[in-house]
N, C-alpha and C. Protein backbone atom coordinates (compact mmCIF):
# COMPACT_ATOMS: atom_id res chain seq x y z
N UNK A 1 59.69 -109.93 -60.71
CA UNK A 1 60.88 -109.35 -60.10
C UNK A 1 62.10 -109.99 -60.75
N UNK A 2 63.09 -109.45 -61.36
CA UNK A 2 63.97 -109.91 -62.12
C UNK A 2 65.59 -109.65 -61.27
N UNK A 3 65.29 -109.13 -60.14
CA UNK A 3 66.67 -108.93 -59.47
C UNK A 3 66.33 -108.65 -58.22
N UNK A 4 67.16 -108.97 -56.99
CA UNK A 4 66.49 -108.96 -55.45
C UNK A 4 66.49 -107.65 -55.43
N UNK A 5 65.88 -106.89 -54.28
CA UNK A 5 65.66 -105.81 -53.63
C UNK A 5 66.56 -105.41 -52.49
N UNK A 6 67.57 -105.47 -52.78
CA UNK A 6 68.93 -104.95 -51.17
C UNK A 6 68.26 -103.86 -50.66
N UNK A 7 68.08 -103.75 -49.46
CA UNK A 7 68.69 -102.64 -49.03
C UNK A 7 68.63 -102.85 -47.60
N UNK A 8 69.46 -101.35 -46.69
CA UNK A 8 69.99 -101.40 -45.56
C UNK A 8 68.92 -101.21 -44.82
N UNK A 9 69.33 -101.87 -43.55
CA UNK A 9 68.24 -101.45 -42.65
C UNK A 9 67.88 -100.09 -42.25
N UNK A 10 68.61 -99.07 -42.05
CA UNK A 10 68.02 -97.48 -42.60
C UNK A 10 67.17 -97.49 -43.22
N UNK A 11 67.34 -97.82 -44.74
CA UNK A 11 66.56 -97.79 -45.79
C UNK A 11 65.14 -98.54 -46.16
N UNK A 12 65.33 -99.75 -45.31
CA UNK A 12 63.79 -100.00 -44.68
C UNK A 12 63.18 -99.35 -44.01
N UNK A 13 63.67 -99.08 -43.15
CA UNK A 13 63.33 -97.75 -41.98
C UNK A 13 62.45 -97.17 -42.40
N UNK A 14 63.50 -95.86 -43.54
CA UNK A 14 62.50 -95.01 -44.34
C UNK A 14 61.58 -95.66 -45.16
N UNK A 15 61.56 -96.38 -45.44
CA UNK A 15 60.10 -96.71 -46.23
C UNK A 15 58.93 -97.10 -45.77
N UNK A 16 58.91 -97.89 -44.28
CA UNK A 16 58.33 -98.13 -43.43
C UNK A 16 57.59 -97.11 -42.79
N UNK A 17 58.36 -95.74 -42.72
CA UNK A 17 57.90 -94.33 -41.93
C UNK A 17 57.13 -93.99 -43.02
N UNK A 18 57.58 -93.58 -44.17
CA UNK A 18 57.18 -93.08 -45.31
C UNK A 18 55.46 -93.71 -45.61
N UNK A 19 55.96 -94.81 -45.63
CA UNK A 19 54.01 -95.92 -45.47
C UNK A 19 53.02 -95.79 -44.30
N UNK A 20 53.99 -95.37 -43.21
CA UNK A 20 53.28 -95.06 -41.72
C UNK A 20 52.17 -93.65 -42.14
N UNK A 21 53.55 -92.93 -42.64
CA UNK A 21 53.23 -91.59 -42.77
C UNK A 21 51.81 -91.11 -43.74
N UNK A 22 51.71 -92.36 -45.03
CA UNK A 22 50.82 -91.65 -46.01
C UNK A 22 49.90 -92.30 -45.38
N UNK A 23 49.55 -93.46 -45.22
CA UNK A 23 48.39 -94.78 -44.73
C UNK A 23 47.58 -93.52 -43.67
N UNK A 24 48.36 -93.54 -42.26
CA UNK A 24 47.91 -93.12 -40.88
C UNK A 24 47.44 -91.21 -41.19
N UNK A 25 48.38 -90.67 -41.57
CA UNK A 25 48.26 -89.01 -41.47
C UNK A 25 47.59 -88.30 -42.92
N UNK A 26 48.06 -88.93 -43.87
CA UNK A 26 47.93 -88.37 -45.41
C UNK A 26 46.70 -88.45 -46.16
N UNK A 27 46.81 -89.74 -45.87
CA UNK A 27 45.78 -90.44 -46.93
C UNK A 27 44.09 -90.07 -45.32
N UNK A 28 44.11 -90.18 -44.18
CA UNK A 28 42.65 -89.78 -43.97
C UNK A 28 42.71 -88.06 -44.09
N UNK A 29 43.64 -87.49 -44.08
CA UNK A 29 43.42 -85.89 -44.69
C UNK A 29 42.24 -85.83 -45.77
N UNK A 30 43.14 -86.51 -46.65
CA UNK A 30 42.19 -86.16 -48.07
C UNK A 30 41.33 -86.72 -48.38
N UNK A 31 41.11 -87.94 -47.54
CA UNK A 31 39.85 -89.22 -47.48
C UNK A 31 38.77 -87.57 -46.97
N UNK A 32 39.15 -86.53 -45.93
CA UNK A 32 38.07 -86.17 -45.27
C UNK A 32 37.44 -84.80 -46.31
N UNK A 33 39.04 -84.42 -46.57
CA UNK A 33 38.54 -83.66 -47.78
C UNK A 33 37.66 -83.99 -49.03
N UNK A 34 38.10 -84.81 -49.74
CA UNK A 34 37.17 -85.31 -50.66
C UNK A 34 35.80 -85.82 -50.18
N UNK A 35 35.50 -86.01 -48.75
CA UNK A 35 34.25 -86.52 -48.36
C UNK A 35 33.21 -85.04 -48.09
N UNK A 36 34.22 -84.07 -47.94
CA UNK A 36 33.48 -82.75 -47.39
C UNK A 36 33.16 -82.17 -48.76
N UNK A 37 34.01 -82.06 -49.89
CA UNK A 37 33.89 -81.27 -51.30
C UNK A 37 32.89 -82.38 -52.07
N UNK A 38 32.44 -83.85 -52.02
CA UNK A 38 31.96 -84.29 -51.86
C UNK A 38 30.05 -84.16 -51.88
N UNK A 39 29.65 -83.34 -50.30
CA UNK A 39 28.79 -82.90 -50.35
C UNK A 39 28.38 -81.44 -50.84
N UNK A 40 29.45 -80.55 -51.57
CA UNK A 40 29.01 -79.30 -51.98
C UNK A 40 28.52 -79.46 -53.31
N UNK A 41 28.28 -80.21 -53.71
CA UNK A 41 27.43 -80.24 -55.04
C UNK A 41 27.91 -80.98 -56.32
N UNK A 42 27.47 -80.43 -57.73
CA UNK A 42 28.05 -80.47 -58.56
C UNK A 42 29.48 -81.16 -58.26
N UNK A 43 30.13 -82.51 -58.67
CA UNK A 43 31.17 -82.51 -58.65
C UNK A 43 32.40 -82.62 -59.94
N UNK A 44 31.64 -82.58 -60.54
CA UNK A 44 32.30 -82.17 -62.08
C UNK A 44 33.04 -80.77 -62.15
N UNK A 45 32.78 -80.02 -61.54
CA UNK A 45 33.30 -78.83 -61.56
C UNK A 45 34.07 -78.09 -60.16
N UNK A 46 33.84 -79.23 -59.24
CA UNK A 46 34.16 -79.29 -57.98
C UNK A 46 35.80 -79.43 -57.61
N UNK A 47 37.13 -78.13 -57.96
CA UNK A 47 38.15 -78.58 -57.90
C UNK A 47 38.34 -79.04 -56.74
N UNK A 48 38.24 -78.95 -55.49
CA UNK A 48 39.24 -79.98 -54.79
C UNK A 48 38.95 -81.03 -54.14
N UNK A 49 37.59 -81.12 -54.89
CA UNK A 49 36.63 -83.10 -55.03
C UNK A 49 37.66 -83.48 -56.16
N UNK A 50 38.01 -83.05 -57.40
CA UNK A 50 38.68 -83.64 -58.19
C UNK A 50 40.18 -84.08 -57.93
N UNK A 51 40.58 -82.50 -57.24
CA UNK A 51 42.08 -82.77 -56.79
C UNK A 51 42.11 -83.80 -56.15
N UNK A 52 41.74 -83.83 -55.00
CA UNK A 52 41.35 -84.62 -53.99
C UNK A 52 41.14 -86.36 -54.34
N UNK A 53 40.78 -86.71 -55.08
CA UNK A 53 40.07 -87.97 -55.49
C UNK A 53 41.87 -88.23 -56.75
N UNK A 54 42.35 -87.24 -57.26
CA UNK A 54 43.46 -87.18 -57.62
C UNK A 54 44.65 -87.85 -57.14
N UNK A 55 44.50 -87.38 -56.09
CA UNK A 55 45.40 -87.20 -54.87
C UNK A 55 45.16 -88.69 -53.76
N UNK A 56 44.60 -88.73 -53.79
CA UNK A 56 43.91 -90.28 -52.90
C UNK A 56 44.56 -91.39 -53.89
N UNK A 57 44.12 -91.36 -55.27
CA UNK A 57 45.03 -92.38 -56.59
C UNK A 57 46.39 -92.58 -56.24
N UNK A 58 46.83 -91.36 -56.25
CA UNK A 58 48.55 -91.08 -55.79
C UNK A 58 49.16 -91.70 -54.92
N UNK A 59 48.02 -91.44 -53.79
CA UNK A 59 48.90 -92.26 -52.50
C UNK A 59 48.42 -93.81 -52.39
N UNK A 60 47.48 -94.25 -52.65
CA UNK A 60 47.15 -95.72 -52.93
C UNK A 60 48.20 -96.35 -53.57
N UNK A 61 49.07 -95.72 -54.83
CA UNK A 61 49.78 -96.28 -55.98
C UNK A 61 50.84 -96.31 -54.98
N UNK A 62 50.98 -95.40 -54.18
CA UNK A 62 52.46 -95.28 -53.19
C UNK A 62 52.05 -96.04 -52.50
N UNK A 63 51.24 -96.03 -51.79
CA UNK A 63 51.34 -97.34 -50.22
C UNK A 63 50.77 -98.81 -51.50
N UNK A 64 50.64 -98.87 -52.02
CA UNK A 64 50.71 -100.31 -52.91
C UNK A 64 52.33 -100.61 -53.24
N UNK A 65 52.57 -99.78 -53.68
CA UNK A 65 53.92 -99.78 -54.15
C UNK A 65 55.38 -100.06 -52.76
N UNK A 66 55.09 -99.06 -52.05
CA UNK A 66 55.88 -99.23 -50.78
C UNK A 66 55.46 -101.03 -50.10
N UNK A 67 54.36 -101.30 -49.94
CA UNK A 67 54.22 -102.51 -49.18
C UNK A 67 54.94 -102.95 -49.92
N UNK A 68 54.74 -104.01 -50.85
CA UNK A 68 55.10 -104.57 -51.81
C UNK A 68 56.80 -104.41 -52.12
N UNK A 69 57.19 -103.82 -52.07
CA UNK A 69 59.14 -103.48 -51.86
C UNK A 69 59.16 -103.67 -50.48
N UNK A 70 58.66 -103.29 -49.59
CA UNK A 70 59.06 -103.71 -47.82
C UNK A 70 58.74 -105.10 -47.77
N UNK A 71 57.72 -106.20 -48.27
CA UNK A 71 57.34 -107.38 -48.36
C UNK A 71 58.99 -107.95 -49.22
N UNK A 72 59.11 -107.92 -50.11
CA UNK A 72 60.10 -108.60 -51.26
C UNK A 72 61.62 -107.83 -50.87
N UNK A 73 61.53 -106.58 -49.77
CA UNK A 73 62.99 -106.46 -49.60
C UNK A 73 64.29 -107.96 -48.92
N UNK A 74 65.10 -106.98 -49.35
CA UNK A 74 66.27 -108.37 -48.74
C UNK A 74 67.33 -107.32 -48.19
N UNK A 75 67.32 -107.75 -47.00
CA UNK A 75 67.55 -106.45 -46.33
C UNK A 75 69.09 -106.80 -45.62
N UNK A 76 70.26 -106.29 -46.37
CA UNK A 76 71.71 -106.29 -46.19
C UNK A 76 72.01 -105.45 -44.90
N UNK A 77 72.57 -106.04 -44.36
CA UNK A 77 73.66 -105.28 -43.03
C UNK A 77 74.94 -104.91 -43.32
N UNK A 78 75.32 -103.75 -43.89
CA UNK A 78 76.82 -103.77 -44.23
C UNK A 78 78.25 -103.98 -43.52
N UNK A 79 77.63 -103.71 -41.91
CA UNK A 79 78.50 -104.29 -40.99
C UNK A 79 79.00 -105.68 -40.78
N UNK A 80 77.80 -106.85 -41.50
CA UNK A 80 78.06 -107.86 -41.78
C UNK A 80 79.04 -108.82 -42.98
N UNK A 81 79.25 -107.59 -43.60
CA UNK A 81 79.57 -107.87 -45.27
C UNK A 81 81.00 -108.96 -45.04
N UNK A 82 81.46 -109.75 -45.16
CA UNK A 82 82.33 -111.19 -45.22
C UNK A 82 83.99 -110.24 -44.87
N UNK A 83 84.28 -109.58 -46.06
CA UNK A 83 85.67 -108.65 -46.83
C UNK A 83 85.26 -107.12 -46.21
N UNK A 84 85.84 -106.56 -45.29
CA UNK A 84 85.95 -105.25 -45.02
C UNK A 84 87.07 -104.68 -46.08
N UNK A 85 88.26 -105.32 -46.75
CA UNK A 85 89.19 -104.88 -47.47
C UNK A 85 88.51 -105.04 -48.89
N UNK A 86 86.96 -105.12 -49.01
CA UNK A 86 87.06 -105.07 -50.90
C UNK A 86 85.46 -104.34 -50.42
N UNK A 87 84.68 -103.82 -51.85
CA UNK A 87 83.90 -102.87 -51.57
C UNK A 87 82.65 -103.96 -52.29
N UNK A 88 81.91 -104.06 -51.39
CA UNK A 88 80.13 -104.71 -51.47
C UNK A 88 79.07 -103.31 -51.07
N UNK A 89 77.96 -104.21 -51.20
CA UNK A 89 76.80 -103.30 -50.59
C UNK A 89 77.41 -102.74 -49.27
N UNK A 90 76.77 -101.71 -48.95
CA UNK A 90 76.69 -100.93 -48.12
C UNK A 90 77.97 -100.16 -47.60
N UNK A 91 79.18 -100.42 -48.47
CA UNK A 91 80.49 -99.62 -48.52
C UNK A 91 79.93 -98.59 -48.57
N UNK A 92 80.99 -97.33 -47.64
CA UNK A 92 81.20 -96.11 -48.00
C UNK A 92 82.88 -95.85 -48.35
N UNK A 93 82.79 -95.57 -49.96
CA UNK A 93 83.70 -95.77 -50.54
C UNK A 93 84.12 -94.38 -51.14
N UNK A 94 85.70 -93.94 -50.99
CA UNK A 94 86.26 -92.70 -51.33
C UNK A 94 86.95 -92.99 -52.47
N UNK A 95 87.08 -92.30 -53.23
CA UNK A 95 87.82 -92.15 -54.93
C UNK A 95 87.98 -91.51 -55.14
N UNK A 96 89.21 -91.21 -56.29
CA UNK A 96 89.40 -89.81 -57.13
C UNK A 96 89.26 -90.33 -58.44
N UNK A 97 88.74 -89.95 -59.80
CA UNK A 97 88.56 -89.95 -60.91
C UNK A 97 89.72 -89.20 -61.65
N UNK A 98 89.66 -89.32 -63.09
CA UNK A 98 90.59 -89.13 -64.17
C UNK A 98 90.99 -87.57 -63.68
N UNK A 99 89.82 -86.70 -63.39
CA UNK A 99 89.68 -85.84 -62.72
C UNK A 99 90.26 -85.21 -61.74
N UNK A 100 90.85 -85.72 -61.11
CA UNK A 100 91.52 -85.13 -59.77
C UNK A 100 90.49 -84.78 -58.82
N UNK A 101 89.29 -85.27 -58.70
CA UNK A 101 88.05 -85.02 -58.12
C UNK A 101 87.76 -86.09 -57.48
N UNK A 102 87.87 -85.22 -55.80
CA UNK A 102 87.88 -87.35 -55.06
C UNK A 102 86.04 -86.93 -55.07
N UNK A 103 85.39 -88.16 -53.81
CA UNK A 103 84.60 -88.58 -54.04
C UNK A 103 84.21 -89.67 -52.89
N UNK A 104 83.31 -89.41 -52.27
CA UNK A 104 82.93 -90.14 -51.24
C UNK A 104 81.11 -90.42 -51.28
N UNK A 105 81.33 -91.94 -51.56
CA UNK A 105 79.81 -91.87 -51.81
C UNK A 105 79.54 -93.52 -51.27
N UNK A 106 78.35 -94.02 -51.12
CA UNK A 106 78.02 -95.08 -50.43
C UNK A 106 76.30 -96.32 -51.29
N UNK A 107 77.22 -97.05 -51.04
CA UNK A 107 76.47 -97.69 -52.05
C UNK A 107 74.86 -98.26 -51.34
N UNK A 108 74.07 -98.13 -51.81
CA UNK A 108 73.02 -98.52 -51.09
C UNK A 108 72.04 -99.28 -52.10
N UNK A 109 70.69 -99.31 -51.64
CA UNK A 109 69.40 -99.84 -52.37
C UNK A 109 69.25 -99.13 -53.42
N UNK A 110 68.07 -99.62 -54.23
CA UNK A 110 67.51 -98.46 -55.10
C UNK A 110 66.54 -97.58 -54.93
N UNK A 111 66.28 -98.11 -53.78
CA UNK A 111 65.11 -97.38 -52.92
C UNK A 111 66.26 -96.33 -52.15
N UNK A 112 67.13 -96.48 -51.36
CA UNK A 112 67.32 -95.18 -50.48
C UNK A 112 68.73 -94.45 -51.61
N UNK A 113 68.83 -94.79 -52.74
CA UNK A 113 69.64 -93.49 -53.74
C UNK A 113 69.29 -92.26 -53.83
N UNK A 114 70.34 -91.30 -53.08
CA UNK A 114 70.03 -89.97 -53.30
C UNK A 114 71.71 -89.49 -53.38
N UNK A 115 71.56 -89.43 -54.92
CA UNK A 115 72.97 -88.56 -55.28
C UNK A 115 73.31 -87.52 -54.50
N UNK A 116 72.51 -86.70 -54.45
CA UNK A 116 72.96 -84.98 -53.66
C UNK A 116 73.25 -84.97 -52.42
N UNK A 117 73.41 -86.70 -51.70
CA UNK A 117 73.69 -86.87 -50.63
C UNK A 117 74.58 -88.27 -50.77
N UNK A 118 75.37 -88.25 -51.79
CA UNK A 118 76.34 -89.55 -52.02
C UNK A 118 76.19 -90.92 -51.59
N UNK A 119 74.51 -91.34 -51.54
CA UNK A 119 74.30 -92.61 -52.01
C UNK A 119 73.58 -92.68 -53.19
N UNK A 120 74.39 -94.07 -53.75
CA UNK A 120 74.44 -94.19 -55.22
C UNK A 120 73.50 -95.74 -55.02
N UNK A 121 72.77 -96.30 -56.15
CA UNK A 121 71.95 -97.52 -55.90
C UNK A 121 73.27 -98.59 -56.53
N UNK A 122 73.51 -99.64 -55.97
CA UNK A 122 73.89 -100.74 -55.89
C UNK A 122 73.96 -101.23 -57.40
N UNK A 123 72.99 -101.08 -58.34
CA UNK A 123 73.31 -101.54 -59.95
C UNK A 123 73.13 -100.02 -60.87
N UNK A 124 73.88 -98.88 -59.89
CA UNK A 124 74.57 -97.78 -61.39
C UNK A 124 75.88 -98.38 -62.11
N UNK A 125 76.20 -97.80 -62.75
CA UNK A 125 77.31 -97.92 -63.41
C UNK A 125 78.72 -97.85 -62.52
N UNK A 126 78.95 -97.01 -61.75
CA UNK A 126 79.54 -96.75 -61.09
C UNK A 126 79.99 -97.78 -60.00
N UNK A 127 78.64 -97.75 -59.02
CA UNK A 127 78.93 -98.64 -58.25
C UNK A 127 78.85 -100.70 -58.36
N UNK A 128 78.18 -100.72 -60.21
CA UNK A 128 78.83 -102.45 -60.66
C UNK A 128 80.93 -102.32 -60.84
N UNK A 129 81.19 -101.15 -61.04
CA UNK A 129 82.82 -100.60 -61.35
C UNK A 129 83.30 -101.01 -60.08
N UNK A 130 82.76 -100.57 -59.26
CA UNK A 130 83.38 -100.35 -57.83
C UNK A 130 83.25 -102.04 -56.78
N UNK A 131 82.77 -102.21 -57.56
CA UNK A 131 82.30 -103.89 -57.01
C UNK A 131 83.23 -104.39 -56.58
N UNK A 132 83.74 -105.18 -55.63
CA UNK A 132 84.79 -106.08 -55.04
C UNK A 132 85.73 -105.85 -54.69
N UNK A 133 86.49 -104.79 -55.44
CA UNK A 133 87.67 -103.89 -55.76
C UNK A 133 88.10 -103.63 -54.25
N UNK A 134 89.69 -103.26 -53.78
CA UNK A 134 90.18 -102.87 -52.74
C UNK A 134 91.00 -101.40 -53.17
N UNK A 135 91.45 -100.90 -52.13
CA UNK A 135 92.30 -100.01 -51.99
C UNK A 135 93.34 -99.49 -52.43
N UNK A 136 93.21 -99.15 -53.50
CA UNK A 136 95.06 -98.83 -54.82
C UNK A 136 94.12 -99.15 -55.87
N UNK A 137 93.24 -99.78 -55.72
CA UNK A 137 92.62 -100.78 -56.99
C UNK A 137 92.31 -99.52 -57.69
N UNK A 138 92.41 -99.39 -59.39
CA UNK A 138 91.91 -98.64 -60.26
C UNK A 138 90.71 -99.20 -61.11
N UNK A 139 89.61 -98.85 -60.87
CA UNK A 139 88.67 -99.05 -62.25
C UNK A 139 88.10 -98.03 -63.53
N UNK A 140 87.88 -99.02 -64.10
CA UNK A 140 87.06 -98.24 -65.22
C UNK A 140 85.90 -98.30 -65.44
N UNK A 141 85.16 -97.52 -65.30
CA UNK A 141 83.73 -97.02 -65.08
C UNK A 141 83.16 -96.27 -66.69
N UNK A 142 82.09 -96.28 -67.58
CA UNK A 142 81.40 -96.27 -68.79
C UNK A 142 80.23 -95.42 -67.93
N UNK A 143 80.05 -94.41 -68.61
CA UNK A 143 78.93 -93.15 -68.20
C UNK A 143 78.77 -92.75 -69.51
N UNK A 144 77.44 -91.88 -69.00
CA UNK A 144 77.40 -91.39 -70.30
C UNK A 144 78.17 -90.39 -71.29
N UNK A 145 78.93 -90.04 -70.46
CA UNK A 145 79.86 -88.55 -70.84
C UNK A 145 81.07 -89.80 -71.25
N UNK A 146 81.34 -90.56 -71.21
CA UNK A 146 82.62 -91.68 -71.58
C UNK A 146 82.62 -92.57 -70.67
N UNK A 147 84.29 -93.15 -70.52
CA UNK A 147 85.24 -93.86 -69.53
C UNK A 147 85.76 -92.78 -68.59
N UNK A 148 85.69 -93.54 -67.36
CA UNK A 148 86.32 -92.69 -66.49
C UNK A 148 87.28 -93.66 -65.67
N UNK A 149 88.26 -93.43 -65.22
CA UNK A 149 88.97 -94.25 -64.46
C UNK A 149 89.21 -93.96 -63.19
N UNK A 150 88.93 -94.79 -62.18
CA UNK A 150 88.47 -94.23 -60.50
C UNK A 150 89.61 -95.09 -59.59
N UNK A 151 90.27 -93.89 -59.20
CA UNK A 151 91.30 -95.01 -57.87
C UNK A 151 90.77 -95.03 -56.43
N UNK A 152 90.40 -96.18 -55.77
CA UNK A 152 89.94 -96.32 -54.64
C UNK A 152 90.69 -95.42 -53.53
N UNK A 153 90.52 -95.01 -52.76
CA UNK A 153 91.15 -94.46 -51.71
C UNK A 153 91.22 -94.89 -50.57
N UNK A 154 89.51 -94.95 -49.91
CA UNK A 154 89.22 -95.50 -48.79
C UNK A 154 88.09 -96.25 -49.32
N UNK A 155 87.98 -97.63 -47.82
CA UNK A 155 86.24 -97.95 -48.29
C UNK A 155 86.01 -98.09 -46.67
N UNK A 156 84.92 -97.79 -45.94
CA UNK A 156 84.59 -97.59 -45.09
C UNK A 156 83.47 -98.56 -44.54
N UNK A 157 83.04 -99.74 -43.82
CA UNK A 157 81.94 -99.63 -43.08
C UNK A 157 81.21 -99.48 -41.72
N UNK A 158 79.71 -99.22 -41.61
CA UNK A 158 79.02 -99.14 -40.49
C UNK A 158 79.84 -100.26 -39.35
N UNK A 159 80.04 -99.45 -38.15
CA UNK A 159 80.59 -100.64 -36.87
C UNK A 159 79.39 -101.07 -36.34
């Protein structure tokens, strides 16, 4: 592990459900399937003994994978964060770019990043730019399309 694992307690949450979910409901589905395709014969030619036994790999690699990040998480409270006037983990932080295109997005884990819902993971580009920074503050942010230069607007956290 070469860098801690942040994330919010939400974002444990979901991963916790997510492990509930494959362990308890998922994974004996296809445990029963593959045990039933199993006894129909031939299983070399047996698609959904193969799928199946496919599919069982899949979720093992996921609930291996999920423990193992819920074990080694380090799990930030953003309500706690020291500076409400400068932007850390778990800011929800508003900007406008070179663009005239504001922007409201919230910095989280790398586990709960989902752009299409304006959390961004904690070491993009963007949000190392947005790091510390307060309100008027302008940065400059390196993407792949160029430099962009971002003026803070608001930064927001959880009460």
């Amino acid at each position: 592990m070469d860098r801690p694992i942040y994330i919010t307690p939400e974002g444990l949450d979901a991963l916790k459900s997510e492990l509930d979910h494959l362990w308890k409901k998922e994974r004996p589905e296809v445990v029963a399937v593959v045990h039933w395709a199993a006894g129909n014969g031939d299983r070399s030619e047996n698609g959904d003994y193969i799928y199946g036994k496919k599919r069982l790999r899949e979720i093992d690699r996921r609930v291996r994978y999920l423990r193992k990040r819920i074990e080694d998480a380090v799990v930030v409270r953003p309500e706690e964060q020291p500076d409400h006037s400068r932007i850390f983990f778990g800011a929800t932080v508003t900007y406008v770019n070179s663009r005239d295109e504001e922007k409201t997005i919230r910095i989280v884990g790398e586990d709960e990043a989902d752009s299409l819902n304006g959390k961004i993971s904690w070491i993009s580009p963007v949000a190392r730019a947005l790091m510390k920074s307060g309100v008027g503050d302008v940065v400059t942010v390196r993407t792949p399309a160029g430099e962009d230069e971002l003026e803070i607007l608001d930064i927001r956290y959880p009460a």
